[in-house]
N, C-alpha and C. Protein backbone atom coordinates (compact mmCIF):
# COMPACT_ATOMS: atom_id res chain seq x y z
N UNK A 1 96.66 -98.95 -25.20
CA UNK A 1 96.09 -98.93 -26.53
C UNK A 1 94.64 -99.44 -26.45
N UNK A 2 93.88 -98.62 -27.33
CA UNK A 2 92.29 -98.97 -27.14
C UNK A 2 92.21 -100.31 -27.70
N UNK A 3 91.12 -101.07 -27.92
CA UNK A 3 90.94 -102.20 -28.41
C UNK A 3 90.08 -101.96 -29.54
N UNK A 4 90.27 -102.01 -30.91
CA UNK A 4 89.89 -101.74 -31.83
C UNK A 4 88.65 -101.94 -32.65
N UNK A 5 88.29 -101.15 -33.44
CA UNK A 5 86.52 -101.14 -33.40
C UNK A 5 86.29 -102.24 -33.77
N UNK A 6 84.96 -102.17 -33.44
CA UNK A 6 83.96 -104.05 -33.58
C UNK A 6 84.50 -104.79 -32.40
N UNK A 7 85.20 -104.85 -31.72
CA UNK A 7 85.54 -105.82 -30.23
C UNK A 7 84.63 -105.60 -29.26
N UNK A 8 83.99 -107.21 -29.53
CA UNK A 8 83.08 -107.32 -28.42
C UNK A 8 83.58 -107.20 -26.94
N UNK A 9 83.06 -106.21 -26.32
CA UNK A 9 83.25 -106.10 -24.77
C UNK A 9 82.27 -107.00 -23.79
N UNK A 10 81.09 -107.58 -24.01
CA UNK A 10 80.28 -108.14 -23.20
C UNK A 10 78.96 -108.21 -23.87
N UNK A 11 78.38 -109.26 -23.13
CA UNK A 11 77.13 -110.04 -23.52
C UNK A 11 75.95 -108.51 -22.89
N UNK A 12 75.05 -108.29 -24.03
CA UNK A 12 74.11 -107.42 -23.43
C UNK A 12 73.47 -107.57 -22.08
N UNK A 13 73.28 -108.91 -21.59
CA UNK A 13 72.52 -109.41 -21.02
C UNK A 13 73.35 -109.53 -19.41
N UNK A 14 74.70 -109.43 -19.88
CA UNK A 14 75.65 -109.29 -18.30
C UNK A 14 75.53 -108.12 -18.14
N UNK A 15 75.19 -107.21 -19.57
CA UNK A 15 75.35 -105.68 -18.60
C UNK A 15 74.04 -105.32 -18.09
N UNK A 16 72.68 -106.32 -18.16
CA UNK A 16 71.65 -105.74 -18.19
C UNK A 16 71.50 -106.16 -16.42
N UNK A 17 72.49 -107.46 -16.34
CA UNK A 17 71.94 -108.12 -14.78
C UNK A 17 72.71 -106.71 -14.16
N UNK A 18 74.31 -106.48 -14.39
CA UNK A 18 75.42 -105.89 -13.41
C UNK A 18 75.06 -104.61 -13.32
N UNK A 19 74.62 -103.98 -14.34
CA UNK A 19 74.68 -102.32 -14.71
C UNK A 19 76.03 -101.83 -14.72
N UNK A 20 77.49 -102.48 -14.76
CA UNK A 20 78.67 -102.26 -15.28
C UNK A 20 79.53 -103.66 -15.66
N UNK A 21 79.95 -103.23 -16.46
CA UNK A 21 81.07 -104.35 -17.48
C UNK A 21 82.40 -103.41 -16.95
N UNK A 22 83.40 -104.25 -16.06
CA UNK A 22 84.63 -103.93 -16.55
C UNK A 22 85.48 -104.69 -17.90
N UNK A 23 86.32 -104.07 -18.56
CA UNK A 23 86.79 -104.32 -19.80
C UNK A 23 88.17 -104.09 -19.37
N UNK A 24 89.10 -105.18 -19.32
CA UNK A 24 90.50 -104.73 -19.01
C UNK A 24 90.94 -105.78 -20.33
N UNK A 25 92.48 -105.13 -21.05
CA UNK A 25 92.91 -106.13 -21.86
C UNK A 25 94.29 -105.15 -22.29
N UNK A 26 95.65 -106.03 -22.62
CA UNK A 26 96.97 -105.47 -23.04
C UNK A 26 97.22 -104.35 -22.42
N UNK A 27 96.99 -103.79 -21.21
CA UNK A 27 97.43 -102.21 -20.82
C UNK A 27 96.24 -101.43 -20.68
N UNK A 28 95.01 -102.24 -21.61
CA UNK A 28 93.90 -100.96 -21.69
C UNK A 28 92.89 -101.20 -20.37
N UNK A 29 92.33 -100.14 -19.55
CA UNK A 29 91.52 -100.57 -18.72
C UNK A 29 90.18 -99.35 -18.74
N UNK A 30 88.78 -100.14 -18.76
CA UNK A 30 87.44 -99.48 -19.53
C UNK A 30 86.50 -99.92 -18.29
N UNK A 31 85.59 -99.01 -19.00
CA UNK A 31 84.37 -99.47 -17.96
C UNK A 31 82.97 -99.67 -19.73
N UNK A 32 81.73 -100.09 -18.89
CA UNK A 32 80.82 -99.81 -19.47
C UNK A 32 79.34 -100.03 -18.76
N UNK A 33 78.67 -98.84 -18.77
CA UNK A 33 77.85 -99.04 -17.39
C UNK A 33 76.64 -98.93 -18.19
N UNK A 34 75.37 -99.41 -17.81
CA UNK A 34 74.12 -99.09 -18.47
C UNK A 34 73.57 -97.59 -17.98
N UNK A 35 72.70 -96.59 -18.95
CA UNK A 35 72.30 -95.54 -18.68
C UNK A 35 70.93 -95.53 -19.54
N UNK A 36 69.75 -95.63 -18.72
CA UNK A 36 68.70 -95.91 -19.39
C UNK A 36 68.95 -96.21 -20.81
N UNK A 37 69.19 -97.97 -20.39
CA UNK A 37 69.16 -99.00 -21.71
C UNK A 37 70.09 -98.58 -23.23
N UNK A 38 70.78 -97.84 -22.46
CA UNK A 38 71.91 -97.35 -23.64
C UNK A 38 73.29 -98.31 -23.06
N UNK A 39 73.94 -98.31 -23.27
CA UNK A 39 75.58 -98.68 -23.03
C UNK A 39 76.28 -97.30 -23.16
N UNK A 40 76.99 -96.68 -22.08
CA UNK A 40 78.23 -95.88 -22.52
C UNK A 40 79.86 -96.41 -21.63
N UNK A 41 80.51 -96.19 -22.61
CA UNK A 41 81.90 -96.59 -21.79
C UNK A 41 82.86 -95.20 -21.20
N UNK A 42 83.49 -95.53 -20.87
CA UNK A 42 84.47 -94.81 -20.20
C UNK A 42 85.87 -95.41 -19.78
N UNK A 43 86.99 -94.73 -20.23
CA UNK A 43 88.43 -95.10 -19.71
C UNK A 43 88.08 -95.36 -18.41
N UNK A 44 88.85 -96.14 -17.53
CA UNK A 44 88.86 -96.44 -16.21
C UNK A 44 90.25 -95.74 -15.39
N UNK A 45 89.84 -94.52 -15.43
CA UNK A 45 90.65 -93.62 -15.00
C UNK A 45 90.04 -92.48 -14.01
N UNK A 46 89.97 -91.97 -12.79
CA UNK A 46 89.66 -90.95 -12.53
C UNK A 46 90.37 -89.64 -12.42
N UNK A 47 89.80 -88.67 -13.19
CA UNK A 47 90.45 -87.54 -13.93
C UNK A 47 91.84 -86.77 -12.59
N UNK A 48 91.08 -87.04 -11.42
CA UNK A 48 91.80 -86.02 -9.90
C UNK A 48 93.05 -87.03 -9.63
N UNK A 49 93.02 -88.76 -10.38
CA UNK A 49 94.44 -88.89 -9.65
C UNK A 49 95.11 -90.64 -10.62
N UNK A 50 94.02 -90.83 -11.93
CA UNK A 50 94.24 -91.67 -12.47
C UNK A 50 94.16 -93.11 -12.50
N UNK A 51 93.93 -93.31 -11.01
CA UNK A 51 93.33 -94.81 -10.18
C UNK A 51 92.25 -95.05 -11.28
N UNK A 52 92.09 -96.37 -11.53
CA UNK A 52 90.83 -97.08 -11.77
C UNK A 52 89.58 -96.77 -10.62
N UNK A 53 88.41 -96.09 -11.03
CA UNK A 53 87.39 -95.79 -10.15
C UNK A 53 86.76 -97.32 -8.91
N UNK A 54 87.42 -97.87 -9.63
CA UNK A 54 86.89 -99.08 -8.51
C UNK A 54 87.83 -99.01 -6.64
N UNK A 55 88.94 -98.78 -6.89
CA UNK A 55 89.59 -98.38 -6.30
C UNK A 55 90.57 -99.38 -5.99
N UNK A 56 91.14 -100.33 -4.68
CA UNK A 56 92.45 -101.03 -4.80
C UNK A 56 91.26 -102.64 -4.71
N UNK A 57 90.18 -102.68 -5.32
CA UNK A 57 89.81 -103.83 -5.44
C UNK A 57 89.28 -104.15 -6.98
N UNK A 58 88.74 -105.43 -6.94
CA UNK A 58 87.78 -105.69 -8.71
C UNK A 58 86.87 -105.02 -8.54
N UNK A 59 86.54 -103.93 -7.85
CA UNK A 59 84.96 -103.89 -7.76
C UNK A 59 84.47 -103.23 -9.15
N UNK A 60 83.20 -103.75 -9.40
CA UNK A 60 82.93 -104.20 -10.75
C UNK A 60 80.97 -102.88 -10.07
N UNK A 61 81.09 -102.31 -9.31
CA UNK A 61 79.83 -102.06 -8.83
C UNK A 61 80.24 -99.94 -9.15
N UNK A 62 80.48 -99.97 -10.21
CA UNK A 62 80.54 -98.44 -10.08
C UNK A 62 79.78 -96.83 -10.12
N UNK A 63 78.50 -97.60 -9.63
CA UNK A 63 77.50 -97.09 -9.31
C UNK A 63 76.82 -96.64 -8.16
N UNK A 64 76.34 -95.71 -7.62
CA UNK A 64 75.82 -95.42 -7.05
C UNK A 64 74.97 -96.48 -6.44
N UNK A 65 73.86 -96.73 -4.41
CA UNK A 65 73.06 -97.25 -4.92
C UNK A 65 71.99 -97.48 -5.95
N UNK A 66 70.98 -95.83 -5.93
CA UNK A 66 70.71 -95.31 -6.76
C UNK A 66 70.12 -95.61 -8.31
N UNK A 67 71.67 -96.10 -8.44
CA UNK A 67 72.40 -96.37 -10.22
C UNK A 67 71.98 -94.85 -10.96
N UNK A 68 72.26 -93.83 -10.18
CA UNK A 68 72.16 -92.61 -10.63
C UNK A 68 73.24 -91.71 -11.32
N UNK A 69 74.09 -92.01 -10.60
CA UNK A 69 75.60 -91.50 -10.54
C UNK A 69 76.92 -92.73 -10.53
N UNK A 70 77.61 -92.52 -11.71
CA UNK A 70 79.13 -93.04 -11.00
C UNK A 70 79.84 -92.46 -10.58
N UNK A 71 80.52 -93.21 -9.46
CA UNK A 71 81.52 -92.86 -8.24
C UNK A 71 82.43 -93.24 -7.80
N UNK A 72 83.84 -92.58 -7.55
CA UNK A 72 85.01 -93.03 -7.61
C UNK A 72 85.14 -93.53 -6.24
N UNK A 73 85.84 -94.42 -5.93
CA UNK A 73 85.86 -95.18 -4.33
C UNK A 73 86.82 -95.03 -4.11
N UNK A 74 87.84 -94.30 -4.74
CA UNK A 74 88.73 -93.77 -3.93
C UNK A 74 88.79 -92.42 -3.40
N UNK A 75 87.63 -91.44 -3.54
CA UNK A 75 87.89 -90.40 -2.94
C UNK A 75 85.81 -90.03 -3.30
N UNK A 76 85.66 -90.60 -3.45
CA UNK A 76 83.67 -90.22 -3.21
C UNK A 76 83.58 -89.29 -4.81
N UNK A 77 84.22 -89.12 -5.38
CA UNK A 77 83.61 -88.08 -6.65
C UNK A 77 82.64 -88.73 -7.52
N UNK A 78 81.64 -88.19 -7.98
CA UNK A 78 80.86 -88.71 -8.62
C UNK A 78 80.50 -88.01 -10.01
N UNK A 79 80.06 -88.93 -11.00
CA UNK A 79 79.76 -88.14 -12.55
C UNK A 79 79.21 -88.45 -12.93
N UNK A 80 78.52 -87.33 -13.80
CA UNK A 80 76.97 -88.06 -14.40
C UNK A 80 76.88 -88.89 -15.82
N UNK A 81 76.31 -90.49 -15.49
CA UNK A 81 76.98 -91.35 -16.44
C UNK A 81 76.51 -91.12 -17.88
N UNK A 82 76.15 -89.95 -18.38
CA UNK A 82 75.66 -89.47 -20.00
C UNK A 82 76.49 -88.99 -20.06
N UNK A 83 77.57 -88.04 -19.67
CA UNK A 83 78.49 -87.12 -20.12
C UNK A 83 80.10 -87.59 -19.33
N UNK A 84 80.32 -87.78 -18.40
CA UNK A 84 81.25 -88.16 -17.64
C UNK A 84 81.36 -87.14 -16.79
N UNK A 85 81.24 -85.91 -16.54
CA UNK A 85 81.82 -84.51 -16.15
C UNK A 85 81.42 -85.21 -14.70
N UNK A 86 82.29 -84.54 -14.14
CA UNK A 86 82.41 -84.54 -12.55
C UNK A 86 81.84 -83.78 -11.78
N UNK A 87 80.76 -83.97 -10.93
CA UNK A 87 79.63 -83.10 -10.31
C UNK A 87 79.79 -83.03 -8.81
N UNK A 88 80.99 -83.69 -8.30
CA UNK A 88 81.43 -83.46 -6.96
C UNK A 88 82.66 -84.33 -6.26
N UNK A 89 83.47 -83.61 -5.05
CA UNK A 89 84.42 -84.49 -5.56
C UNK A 89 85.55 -83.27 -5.60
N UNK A 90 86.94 -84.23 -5.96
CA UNK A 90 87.90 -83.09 -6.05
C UNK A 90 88.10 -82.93 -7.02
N UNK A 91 87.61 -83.49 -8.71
CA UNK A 91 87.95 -83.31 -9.52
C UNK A 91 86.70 -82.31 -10.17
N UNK A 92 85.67 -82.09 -9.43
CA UNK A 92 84.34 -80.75 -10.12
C UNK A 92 84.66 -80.42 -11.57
N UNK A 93 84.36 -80.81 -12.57
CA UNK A 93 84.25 -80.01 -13.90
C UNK A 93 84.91 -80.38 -14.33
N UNK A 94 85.72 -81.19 -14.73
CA UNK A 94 86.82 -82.23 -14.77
C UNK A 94 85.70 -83.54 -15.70
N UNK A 95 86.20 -84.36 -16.59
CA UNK A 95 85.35 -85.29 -17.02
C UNK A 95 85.93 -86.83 -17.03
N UNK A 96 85.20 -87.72 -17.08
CA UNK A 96 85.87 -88.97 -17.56
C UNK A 96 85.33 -88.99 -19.06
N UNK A 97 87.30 -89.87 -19.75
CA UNK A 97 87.75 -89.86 -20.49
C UNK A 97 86.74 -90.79 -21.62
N UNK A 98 85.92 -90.41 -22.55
CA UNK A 98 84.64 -91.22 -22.87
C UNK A 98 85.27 -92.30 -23.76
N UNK A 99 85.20 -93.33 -24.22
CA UNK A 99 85.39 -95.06 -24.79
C UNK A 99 84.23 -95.14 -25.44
N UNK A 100 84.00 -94.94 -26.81
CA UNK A 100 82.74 -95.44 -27.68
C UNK A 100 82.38 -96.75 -27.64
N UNK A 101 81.53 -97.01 -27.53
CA UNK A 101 80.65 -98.19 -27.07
C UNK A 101 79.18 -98.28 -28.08
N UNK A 102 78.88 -99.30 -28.63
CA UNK A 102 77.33 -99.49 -28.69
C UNK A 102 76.52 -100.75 -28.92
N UNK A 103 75.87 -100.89 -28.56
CA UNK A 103 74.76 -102.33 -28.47
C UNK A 103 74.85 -102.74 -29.91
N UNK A 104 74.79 -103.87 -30.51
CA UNK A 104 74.26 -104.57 -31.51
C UNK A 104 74.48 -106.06 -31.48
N UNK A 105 73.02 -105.59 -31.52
CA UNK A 105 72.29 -107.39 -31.56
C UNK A 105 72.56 -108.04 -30.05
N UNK A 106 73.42 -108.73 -29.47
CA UNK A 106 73.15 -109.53 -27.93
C UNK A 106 74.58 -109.27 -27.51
N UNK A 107 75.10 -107.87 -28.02
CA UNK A 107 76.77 -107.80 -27.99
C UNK A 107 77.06 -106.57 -27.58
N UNK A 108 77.82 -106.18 -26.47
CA UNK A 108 78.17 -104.12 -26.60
C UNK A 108 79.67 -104.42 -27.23
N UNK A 109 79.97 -103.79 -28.26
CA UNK A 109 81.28 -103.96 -29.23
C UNK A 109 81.92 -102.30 -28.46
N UNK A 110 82.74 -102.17 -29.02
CA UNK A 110 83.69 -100.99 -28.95
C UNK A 110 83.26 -100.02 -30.98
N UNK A 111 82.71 -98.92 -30.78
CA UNK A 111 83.01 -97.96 -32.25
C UNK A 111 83.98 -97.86 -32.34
């Protein structure tokens, strides 16, 4: 179950050092990565096999070096973090599952 609108997910300022916020809570598991100074989230699911993109660790780094692309570490697929769609990889054309997200004031909440 999503976590319901207005729930603060993280301090602007952790997502500004990390360039991703994981968000786990009751069953639900999220991401939220910076994309030129926007916030977008995403289910923490990858579309080809359902794993959390971090893979069998916390890793909290789901970015490219780059910070161009996110990328699943369990099998290299990568998607472009404005849309989610999958641009390589076994899941190609395939998207991650998008989580409304947006900045206000020193807070990224959940829409």
């Amino acid at each position: 179950m999503r976590p319901p609108p207005g729930t603060v997910v993280c301090r602007w300022a952790d997502l500004q050092t990390t360039g991703t916020v994981l968000y786990r809570v009751e069953g639900f598991e999220g991401f939220v990565i910076l994309d030129d100074y926007l916030p977008r989230g995403y289910v923490d699911a990858c579309p080809h096999n359902g794993m959390p993109l971090g893979g069998d660790q916390e890793e909290t780094d789901y970015q490219t070096r780059e910070q161009d692309v996110i990328i699943c570490r369990w099998h290299g697929a990568s998607f472009l973090k404005d849309s989610g769609e999958c641009i390589g990889g076994p899941c190609a054309g395939d998207h991650l599952e998008p989580w409304p997200v947006e900045r206000r004031g020193d807070e990224v909440v959940t829409v």
